[in-house]
N, C-alpha and C. Protein backbone atom coordinates (compact mmCIF):
# COMPACT_ATOMS: atom_id res chain seq x y z
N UNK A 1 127.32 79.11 95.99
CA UNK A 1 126.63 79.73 97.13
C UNK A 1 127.50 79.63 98.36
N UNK A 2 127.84 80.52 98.71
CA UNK A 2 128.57 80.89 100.11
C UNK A 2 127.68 80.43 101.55
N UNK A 3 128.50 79.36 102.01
CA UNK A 3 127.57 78.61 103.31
C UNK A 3 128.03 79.50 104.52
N UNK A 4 127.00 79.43 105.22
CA UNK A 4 127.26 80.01 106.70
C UNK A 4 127.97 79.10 107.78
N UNK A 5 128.36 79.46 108.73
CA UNK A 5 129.54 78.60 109.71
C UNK A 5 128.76 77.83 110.84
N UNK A 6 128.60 76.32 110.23
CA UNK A 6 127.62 76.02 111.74
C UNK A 6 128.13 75.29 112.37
N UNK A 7 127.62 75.41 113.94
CA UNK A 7 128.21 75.01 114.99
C UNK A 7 127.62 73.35 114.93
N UNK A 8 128.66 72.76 115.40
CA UNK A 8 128.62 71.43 115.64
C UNK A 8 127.63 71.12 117.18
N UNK A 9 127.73 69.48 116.95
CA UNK A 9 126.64 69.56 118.58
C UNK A 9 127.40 69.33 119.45
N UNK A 10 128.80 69.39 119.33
CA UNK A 10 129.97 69.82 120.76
C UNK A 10 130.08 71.43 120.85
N UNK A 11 129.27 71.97 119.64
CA UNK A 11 129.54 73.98 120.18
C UNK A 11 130.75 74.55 119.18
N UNK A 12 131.11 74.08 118.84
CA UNK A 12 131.90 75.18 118.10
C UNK A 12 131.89 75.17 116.59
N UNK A 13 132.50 75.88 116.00
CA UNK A 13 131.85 76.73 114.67
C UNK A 13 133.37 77.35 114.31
N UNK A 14 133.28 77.44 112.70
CA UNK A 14 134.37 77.90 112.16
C UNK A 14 134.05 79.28 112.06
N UNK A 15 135.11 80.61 112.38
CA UNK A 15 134.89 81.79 111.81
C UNK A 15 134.20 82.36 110.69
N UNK A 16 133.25 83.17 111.38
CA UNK A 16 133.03 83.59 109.50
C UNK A 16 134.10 84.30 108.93
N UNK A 17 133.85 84.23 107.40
CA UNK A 17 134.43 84.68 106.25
C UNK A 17 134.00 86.54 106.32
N UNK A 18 135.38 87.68 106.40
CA UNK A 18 134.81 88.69 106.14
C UNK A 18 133.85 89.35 105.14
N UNK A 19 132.91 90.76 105.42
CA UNK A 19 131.98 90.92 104.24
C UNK A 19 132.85 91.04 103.47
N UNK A 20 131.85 90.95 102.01
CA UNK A 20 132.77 91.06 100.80
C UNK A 20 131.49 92.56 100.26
N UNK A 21 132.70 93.18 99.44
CA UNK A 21 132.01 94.40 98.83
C UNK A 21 130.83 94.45 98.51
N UNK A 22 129.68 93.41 98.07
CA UNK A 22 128.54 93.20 97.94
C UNK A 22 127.94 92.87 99.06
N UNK A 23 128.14 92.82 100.16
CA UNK A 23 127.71 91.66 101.22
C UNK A 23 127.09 93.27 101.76
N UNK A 24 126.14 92.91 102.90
CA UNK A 24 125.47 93.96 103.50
C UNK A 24 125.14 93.80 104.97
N UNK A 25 125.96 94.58 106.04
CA UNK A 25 126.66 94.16 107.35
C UNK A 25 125.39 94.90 108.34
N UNK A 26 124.59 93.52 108.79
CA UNK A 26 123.49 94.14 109.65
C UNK A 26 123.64 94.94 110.89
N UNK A 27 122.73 95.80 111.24
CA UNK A 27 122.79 96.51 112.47
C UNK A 27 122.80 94.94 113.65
N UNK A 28 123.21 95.88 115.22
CA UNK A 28 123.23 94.37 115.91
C UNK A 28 121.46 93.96 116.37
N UNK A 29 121.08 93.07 115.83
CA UNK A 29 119.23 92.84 116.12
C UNK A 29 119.02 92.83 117.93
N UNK A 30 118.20 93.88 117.79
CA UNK A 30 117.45 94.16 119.09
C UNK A 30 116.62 92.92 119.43
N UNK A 31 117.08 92.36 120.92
CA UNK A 31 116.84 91.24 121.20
C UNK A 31 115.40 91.32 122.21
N UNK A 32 114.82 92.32 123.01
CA UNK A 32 114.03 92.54 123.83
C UNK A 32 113.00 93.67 123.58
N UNK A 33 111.75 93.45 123.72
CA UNK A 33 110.88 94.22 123.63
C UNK A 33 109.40 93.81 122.72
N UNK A 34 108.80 94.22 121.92
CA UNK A 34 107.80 93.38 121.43
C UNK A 34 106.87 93.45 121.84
N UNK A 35 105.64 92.81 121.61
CA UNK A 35 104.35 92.65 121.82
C UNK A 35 104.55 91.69 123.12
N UNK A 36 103.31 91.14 124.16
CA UNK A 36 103.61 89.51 124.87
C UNK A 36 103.11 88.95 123.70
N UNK A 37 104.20 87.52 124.02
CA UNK A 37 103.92 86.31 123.25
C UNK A 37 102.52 85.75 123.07
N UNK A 38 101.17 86.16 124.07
CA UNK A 38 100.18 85.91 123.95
C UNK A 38 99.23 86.30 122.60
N UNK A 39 99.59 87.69 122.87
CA UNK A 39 99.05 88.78 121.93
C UNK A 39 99.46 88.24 120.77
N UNK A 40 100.77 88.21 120.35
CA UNK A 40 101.27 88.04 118.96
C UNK A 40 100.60 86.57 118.50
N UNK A 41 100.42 85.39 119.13
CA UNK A 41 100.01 84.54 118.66
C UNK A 41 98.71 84.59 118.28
N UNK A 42 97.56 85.66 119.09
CA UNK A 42 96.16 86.15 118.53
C UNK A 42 96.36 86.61 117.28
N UNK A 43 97.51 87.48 117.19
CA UNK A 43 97.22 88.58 116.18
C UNK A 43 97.74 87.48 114.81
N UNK A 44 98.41 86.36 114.56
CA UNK A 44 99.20 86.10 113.94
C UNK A 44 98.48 85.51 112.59
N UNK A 45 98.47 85.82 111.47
CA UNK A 45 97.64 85.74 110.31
C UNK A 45 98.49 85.59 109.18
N UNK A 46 97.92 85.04 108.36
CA UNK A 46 98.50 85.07 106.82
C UNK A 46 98.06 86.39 106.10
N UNK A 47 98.78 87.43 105.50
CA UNK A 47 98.08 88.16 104.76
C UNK A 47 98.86 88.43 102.84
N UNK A 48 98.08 89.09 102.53
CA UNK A 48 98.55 88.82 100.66
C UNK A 48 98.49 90.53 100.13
N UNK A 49 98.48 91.16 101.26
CA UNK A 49 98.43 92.97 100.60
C UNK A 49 100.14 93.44 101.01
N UNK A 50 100.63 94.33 100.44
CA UNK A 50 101.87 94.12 100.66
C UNK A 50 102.10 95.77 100.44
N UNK A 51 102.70 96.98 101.22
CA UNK A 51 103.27 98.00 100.60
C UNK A 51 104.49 98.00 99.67
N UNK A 52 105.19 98.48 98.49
CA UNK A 52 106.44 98.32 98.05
C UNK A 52 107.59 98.79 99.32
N UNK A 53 107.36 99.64 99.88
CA UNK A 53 108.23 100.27 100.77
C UNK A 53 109.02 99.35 101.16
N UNK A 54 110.46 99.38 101.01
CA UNK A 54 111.38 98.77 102.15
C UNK A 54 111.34 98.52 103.44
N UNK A 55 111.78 97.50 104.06
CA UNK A 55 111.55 97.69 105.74
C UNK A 55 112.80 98.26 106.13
N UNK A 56 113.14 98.97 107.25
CA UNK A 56 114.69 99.49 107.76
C UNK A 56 115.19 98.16 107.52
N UNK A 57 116.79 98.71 107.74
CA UNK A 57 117.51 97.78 107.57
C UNK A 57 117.93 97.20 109.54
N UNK A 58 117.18 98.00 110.02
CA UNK A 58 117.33 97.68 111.76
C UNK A 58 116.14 96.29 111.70
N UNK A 59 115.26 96.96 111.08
CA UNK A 59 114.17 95.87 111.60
C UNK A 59 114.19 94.75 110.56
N UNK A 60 114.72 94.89 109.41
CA UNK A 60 115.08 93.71 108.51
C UNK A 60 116.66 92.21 109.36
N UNK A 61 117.26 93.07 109.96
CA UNK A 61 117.91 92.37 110.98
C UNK A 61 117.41 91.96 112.29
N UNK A 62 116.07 92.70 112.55
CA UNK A 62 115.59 91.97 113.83
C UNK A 62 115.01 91.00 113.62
N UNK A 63 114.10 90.88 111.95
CA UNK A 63 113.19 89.47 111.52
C UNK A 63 114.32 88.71 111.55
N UNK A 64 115.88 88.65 110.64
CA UNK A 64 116.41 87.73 110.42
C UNK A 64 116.90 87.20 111.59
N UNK A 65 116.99 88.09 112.80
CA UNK A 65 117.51 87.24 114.02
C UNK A 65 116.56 86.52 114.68
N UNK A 66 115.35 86.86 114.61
CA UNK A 66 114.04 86.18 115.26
C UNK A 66 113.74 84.68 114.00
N UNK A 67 113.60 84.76 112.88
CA UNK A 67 114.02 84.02 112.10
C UNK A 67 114.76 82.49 112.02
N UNK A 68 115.70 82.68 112.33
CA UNK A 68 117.28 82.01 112.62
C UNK A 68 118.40 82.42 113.21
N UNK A 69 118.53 83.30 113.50
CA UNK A 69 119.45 84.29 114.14
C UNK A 69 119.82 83.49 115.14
N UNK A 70 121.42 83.59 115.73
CA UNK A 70 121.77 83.33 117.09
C UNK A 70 121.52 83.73 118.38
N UNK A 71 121.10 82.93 119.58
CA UNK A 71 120.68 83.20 120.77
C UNK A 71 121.57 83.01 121.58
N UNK A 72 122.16 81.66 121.16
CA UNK A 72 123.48 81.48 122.68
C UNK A 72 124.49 81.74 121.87
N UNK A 73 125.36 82.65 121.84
CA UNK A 73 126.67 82.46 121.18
C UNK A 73 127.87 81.80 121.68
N UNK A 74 127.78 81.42 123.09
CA UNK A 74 128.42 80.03 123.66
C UNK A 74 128.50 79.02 122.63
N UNK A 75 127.34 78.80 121.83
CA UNK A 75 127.01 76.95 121.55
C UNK A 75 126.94 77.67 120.11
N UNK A 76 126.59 79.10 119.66
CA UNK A 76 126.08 79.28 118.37
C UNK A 76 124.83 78.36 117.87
N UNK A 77 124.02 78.38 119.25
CA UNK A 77 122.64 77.73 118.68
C UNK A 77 121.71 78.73 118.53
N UNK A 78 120.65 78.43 117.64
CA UNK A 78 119.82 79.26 116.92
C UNK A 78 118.34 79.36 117.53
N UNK A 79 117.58 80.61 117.33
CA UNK A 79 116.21 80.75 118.11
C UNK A 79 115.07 79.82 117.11
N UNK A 80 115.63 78.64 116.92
CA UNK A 80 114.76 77.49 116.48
C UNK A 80 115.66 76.21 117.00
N UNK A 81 114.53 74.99 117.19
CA UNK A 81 115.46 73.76 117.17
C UNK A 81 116.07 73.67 116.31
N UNK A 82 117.01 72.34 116.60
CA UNK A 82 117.42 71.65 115.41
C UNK A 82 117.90 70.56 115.38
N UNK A 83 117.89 69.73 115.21
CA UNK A 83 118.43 68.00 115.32
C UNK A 83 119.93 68.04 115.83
N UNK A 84 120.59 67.48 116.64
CA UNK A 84 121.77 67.99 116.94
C UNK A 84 122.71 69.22 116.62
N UNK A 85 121.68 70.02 116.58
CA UNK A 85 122.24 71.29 115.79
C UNK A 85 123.41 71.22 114.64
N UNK A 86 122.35 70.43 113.78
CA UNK A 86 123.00 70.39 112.36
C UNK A 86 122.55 71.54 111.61
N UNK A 87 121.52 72.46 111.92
CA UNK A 87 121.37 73.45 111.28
C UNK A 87 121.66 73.21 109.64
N UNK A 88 120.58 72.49 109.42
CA UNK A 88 120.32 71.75 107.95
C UNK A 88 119.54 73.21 106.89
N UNK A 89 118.95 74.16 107.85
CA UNK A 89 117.88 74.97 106.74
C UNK A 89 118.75 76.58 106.78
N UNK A 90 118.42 76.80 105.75
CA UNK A 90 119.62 78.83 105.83
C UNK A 90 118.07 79.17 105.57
N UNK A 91 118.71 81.04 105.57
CA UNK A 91 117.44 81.59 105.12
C UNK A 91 118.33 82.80 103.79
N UNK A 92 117.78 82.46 103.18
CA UNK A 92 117.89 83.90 101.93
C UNK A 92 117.03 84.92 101.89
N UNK A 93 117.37 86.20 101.84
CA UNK A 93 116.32 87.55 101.88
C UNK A 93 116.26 87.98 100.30
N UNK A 94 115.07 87.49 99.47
CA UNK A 94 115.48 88.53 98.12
C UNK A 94 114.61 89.82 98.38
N UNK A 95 115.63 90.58 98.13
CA UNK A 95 115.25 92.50 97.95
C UNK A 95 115.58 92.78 96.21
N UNK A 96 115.00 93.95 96.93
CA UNK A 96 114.77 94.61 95.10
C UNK A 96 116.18 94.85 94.33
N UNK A 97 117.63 94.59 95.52
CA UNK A 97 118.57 95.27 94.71
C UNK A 97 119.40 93.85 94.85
N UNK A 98 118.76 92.36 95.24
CA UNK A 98 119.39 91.40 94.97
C UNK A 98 119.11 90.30 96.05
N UNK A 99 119.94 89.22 95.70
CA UNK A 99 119.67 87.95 97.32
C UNK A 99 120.59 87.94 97.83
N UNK A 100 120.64 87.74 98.90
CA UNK A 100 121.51 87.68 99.96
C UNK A 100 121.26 86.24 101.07
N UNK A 101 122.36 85.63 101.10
CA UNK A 101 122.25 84.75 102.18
C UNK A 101 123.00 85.33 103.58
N UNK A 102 121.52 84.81 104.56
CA UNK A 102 121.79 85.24 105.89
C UNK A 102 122.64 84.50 106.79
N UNK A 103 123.84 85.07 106.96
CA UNK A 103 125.00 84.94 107.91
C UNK A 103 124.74 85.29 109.28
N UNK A 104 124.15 84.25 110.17
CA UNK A 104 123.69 84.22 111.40
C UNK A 104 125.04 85.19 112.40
N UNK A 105 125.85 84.40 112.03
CA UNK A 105 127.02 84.36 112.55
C UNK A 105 127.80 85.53 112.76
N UNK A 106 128.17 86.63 112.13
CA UNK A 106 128.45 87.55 110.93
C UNK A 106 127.73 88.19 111.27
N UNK A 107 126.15 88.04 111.40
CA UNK A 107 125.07 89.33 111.32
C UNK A 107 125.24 89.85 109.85
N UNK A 108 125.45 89.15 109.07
CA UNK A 108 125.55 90.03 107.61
C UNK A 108 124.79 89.16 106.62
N UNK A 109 124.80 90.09 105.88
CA UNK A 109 123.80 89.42 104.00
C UNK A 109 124.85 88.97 103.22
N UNK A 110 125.22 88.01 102.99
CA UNK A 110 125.89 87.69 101.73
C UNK A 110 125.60 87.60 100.16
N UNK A 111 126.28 88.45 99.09
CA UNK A 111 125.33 88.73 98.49
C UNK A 111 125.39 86.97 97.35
N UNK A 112 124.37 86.89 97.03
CA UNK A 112 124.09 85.56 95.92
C UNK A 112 124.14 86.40 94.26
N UNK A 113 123.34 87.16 94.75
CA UNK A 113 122.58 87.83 93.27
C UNK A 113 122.52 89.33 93.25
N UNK A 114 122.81 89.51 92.03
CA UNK A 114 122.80 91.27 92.15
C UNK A 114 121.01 91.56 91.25
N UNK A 115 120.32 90.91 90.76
CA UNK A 115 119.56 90.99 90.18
C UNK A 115 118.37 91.18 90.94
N UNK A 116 116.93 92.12 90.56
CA UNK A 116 115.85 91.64 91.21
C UNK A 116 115.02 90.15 90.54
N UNK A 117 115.42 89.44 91.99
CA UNK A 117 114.68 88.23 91.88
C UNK A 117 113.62 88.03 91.78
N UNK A 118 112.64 89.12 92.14
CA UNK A 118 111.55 88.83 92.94
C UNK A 118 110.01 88.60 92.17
N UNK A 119 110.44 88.27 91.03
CA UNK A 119 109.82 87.81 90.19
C UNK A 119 109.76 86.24 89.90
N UNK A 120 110.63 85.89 90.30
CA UNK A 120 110.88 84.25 90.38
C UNK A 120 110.74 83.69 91.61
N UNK A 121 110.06 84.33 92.84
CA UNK A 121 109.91 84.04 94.02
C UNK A 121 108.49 83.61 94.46
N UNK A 122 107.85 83.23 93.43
CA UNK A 122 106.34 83.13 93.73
C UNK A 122 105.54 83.22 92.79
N UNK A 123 104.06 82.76 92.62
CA UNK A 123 103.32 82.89 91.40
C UNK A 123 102.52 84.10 91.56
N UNK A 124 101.86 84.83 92.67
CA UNK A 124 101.25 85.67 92.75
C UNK A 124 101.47 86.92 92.65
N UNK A 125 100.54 87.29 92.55
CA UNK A 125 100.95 89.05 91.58
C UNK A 125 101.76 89.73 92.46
N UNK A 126 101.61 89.64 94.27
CA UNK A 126 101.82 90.46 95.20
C UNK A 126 103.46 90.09 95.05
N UNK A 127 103.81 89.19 94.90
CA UNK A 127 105.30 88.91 94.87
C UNK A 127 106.34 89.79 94.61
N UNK A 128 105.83 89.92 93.36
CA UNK A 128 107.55 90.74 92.77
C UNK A 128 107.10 92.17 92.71
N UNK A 129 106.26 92.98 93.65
CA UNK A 129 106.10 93.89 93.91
C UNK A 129 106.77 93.94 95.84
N UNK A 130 106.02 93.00 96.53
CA UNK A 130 106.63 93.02 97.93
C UNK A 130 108.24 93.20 98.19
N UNK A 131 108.15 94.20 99.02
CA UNK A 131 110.07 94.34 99.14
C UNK A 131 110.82 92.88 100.00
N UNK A 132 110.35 91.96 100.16
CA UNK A 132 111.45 91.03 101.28
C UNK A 132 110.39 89.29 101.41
N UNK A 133 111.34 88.61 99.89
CA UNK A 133 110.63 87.21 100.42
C UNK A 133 111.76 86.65 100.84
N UNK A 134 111.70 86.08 101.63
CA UNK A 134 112.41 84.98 102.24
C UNK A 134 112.75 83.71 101.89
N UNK A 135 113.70 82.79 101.12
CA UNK A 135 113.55 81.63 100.90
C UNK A 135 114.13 80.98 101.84
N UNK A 136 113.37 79.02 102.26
CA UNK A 136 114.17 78.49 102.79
C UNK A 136 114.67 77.26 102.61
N UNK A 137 115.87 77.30 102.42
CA UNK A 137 116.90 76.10 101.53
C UNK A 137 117.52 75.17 102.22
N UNK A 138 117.43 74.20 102.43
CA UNK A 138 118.12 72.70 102.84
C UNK A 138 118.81 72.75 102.44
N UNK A 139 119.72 72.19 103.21
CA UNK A 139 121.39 71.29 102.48
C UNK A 139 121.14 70.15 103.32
N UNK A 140 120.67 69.17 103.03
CA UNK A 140 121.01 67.74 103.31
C UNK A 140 122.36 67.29 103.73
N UNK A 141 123.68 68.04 102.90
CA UNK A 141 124.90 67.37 103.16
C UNK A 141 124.99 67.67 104.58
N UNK A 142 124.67 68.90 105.07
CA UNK A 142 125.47 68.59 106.90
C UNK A 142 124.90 67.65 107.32
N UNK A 143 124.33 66.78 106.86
CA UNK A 143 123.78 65.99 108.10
C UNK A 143 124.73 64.43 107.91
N UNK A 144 125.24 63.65 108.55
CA UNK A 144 126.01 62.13 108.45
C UNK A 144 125.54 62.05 106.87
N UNK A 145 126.35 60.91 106.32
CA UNK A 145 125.83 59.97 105.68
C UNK A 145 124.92 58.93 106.15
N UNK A 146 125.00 58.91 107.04
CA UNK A 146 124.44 57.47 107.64
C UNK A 146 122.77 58.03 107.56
N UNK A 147 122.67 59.14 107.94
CA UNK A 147 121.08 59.87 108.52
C UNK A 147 120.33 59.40 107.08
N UNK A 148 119.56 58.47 107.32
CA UNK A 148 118.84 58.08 106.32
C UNK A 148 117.62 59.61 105.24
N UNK A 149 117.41 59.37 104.22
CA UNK A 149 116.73 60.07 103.40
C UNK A 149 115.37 60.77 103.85
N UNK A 150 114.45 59.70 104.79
CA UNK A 150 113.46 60.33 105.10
C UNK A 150 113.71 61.12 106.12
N UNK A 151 114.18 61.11 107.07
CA UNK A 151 114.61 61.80 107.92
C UNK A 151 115.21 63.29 107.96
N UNK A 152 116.13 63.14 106.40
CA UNK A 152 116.46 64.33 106.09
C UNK A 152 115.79 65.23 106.10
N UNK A 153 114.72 64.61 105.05
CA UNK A 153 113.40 65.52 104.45
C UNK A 153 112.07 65.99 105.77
N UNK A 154 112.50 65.00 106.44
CA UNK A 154 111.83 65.55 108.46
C UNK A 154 112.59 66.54 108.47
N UNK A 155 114.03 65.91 109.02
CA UNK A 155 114.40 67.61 109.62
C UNK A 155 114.09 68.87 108.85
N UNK A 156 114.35 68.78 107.64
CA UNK A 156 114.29 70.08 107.05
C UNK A 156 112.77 70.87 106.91
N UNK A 157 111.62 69.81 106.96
CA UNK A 157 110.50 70.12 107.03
C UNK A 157 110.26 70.90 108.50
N UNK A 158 110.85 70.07 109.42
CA UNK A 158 110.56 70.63 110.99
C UNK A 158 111.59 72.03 111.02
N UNK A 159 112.82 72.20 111.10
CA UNK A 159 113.54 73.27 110.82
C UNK A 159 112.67 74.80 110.30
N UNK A 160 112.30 74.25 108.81
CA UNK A 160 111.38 75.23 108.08
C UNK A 160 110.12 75.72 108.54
N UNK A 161 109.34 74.87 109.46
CA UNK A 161 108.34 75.29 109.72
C UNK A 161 108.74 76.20 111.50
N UNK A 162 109.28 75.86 112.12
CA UNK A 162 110.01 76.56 112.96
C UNK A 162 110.27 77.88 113.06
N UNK A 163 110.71 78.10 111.33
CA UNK A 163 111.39 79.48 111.29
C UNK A 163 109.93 80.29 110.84
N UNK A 164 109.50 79.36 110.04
CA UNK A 164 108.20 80.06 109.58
C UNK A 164 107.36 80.87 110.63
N UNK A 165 106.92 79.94 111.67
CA UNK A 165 106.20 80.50 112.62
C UNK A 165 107.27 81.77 113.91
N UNK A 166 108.42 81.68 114.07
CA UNK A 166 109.24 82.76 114.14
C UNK A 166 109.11 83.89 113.70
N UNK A 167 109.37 83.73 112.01
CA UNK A 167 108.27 85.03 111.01
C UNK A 167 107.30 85.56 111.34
N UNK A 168 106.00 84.39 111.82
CA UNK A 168 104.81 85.19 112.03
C UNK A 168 104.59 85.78 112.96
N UNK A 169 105.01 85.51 114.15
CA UNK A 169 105.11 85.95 115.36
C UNK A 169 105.64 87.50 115.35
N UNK A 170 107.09 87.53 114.68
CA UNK A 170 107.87 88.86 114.69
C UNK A 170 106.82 89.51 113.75
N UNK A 171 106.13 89.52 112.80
CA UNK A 171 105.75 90.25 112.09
C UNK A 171 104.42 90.94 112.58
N UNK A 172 103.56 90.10 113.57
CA UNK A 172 102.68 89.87 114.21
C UNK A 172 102.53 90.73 115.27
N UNK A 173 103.80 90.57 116.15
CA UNK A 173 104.62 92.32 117.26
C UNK A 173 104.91 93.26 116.19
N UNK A 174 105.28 93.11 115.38
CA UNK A 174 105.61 94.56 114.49
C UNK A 174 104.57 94.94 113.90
N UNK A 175 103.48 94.18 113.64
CA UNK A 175 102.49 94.85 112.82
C UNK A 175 102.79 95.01 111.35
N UNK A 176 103.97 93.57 110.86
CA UNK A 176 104.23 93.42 109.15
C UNK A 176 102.93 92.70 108.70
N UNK A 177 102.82 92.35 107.73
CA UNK A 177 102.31 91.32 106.60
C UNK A 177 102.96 90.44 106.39
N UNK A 178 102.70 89.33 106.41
CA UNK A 178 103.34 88.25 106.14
C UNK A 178 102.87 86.99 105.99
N UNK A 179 103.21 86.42 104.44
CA UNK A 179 102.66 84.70 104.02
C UNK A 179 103.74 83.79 103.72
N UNK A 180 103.75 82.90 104.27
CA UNK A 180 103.59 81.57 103.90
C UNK A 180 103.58 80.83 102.86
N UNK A 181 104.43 80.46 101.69
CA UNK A 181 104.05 79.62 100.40
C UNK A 181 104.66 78.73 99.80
N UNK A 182 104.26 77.83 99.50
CA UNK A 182 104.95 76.81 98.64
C UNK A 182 104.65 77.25 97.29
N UNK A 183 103.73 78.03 96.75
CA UNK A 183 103.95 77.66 95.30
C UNK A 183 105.37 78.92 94.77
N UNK A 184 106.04 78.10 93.99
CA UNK A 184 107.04 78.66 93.51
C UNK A 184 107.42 77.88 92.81
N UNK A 185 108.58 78.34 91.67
CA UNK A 185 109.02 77.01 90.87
C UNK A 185 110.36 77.23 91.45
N UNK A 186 110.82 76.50 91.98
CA UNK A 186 111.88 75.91 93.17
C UNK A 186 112.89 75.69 92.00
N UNK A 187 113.17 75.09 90.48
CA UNK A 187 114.16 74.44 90.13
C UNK A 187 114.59 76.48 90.00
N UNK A 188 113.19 77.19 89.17
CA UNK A 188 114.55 78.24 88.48
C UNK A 188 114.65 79.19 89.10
N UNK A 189 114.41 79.24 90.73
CA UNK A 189 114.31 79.99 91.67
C UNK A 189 116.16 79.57 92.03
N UNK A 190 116.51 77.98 92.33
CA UNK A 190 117.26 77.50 92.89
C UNK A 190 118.68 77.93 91.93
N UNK A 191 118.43 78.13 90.50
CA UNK A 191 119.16 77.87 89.41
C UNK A 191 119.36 79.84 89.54
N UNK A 192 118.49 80.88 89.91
CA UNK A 192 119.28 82.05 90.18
C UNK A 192 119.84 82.52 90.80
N UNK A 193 119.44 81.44 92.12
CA UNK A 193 120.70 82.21 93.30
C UNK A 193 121.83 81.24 93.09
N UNK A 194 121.68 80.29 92.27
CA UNK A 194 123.65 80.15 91.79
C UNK A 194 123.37 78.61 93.32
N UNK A 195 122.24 77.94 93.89
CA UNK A 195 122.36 77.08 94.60
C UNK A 195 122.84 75.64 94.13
N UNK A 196 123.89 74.94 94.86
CA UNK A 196 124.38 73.82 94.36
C UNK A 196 122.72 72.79 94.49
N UNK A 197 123.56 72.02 93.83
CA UNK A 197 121.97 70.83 92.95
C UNK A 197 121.79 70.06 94.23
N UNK A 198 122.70 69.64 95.36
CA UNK A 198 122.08 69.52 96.55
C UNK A 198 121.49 70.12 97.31
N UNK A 199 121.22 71.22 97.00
CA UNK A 199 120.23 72.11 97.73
C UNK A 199 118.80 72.35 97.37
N UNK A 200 118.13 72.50 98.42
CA UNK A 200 116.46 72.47 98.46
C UNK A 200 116.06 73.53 98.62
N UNK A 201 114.75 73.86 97.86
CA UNK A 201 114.12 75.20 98.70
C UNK A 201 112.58 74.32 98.86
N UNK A 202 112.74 74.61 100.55
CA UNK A 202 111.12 74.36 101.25
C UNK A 202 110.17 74.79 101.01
N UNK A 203 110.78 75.98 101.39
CA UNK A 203 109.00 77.08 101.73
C UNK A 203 109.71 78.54 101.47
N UNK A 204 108.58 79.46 100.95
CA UNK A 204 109.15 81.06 100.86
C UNK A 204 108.54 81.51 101.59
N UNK A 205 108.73 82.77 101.98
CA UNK A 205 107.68 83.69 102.50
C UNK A 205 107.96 85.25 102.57
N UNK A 206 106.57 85.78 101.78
CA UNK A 206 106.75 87.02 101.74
C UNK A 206 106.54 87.74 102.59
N UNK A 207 107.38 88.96 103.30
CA UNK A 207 107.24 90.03 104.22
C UNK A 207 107.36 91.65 103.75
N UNK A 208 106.29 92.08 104.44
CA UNK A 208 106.26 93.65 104.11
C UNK A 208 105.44 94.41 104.98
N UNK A 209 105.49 95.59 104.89
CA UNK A 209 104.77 96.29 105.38
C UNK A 209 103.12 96.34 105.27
N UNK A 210 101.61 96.71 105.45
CA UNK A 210 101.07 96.49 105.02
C UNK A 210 100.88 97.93 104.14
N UNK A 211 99.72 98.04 102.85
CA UNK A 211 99.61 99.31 102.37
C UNK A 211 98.38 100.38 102.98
């Protein structure tokens, strides 16, 4: 699995790696406009109806920047906290024509998988019909050795839920669908996108249009 370039908590960050022929190079995410933040937090719901339809690929780059996406590109810090900006959690998009890990950095999809996943992304029927779940995967290694175990499993919990509510919000101004889930089977979810055995998946979440 191809890691994304994260910035240290002195600010700087290694170049990304150019796309590669599979990789899929986002529009630049529209940073202003939206619902007020008031509204969207009324409107903000779990829902389980899902259209198949694709979302653009404009507004599939505006979730991933609202998401995790970069805000300061000074520091390359992200529109979520993060513990000394260890940026411990990625996000993966599976679509119908494969997974892709999201390259904050880059603005691009890297591709993992050429396969539709989206059958292994969840137990519910709506799953592997919805065009865009989201997984979100820990790597424990950026963080010290020293950073003890429970802690890990904090940050990555706090990280994840961060982005989660990011999701709902954007989806919430756009008027998507969008849930929230742990049930998944995480080992053979982890075992198709090709993720090393130190890696975690938290939480998924499916996004779509509604029908």
């Amino acid at each position: 699995m191809p890691t994304t370039p994260t910035a240290t908590a002195a600010g700087t960050a290694s170049a990304p790696a150019p796309a590669g022929p599979d990789d899929v190079v986002l529009p630049p995410p529209r940073q202003e406009g939206g619902k007020p933040l008031l509204q969207a937090l009324r409107e903000r719901k779990s829902e389980r109806e899902f259209s198949p339809e694709p979302l653009p690929l404009q507004q599939l780059s505006d979730l991933l920047w609202a998401a995790a996406g970069i805000s300061r590109p000074e520091s390359g810090k992200r529109t979520i906290p993060s513990a000394k900006n260890w940026q411990m959690v990625e996000v993966v998009a599976i679509l119908p024509d494969g997974a892709y890990l999201y390259d904050a950095k880059a603005n691009l999809l890297r591709n993992l998988a050429k396969d539709d996943l989206r059958p292994l992304a969840g137990k519910q029927g709506f799953v592997a019909s919805a065009p865009l779940t989201l997984v979100y995967v820990s790597d424990p290694l950026k963080l010290p050795i020293e950073v003890p175990e429970e802690d890990r499993t904090l940050y990555a919990a706090v990280e994840t839920g961060c982005i989660t509510q990011n999701v709902y919000l954007f989806c919430a101004s756009e008027g998507l669908a969008t849930v929230v889930r742990a049930s998944v089977d995480r080992p053979v979810l982890a075992m198709a996108l090709h993720l090393p055995l130190t890696h975690r998946i938290t939480l998924v979440q499916t996004v779509g249009k509604r029908p």
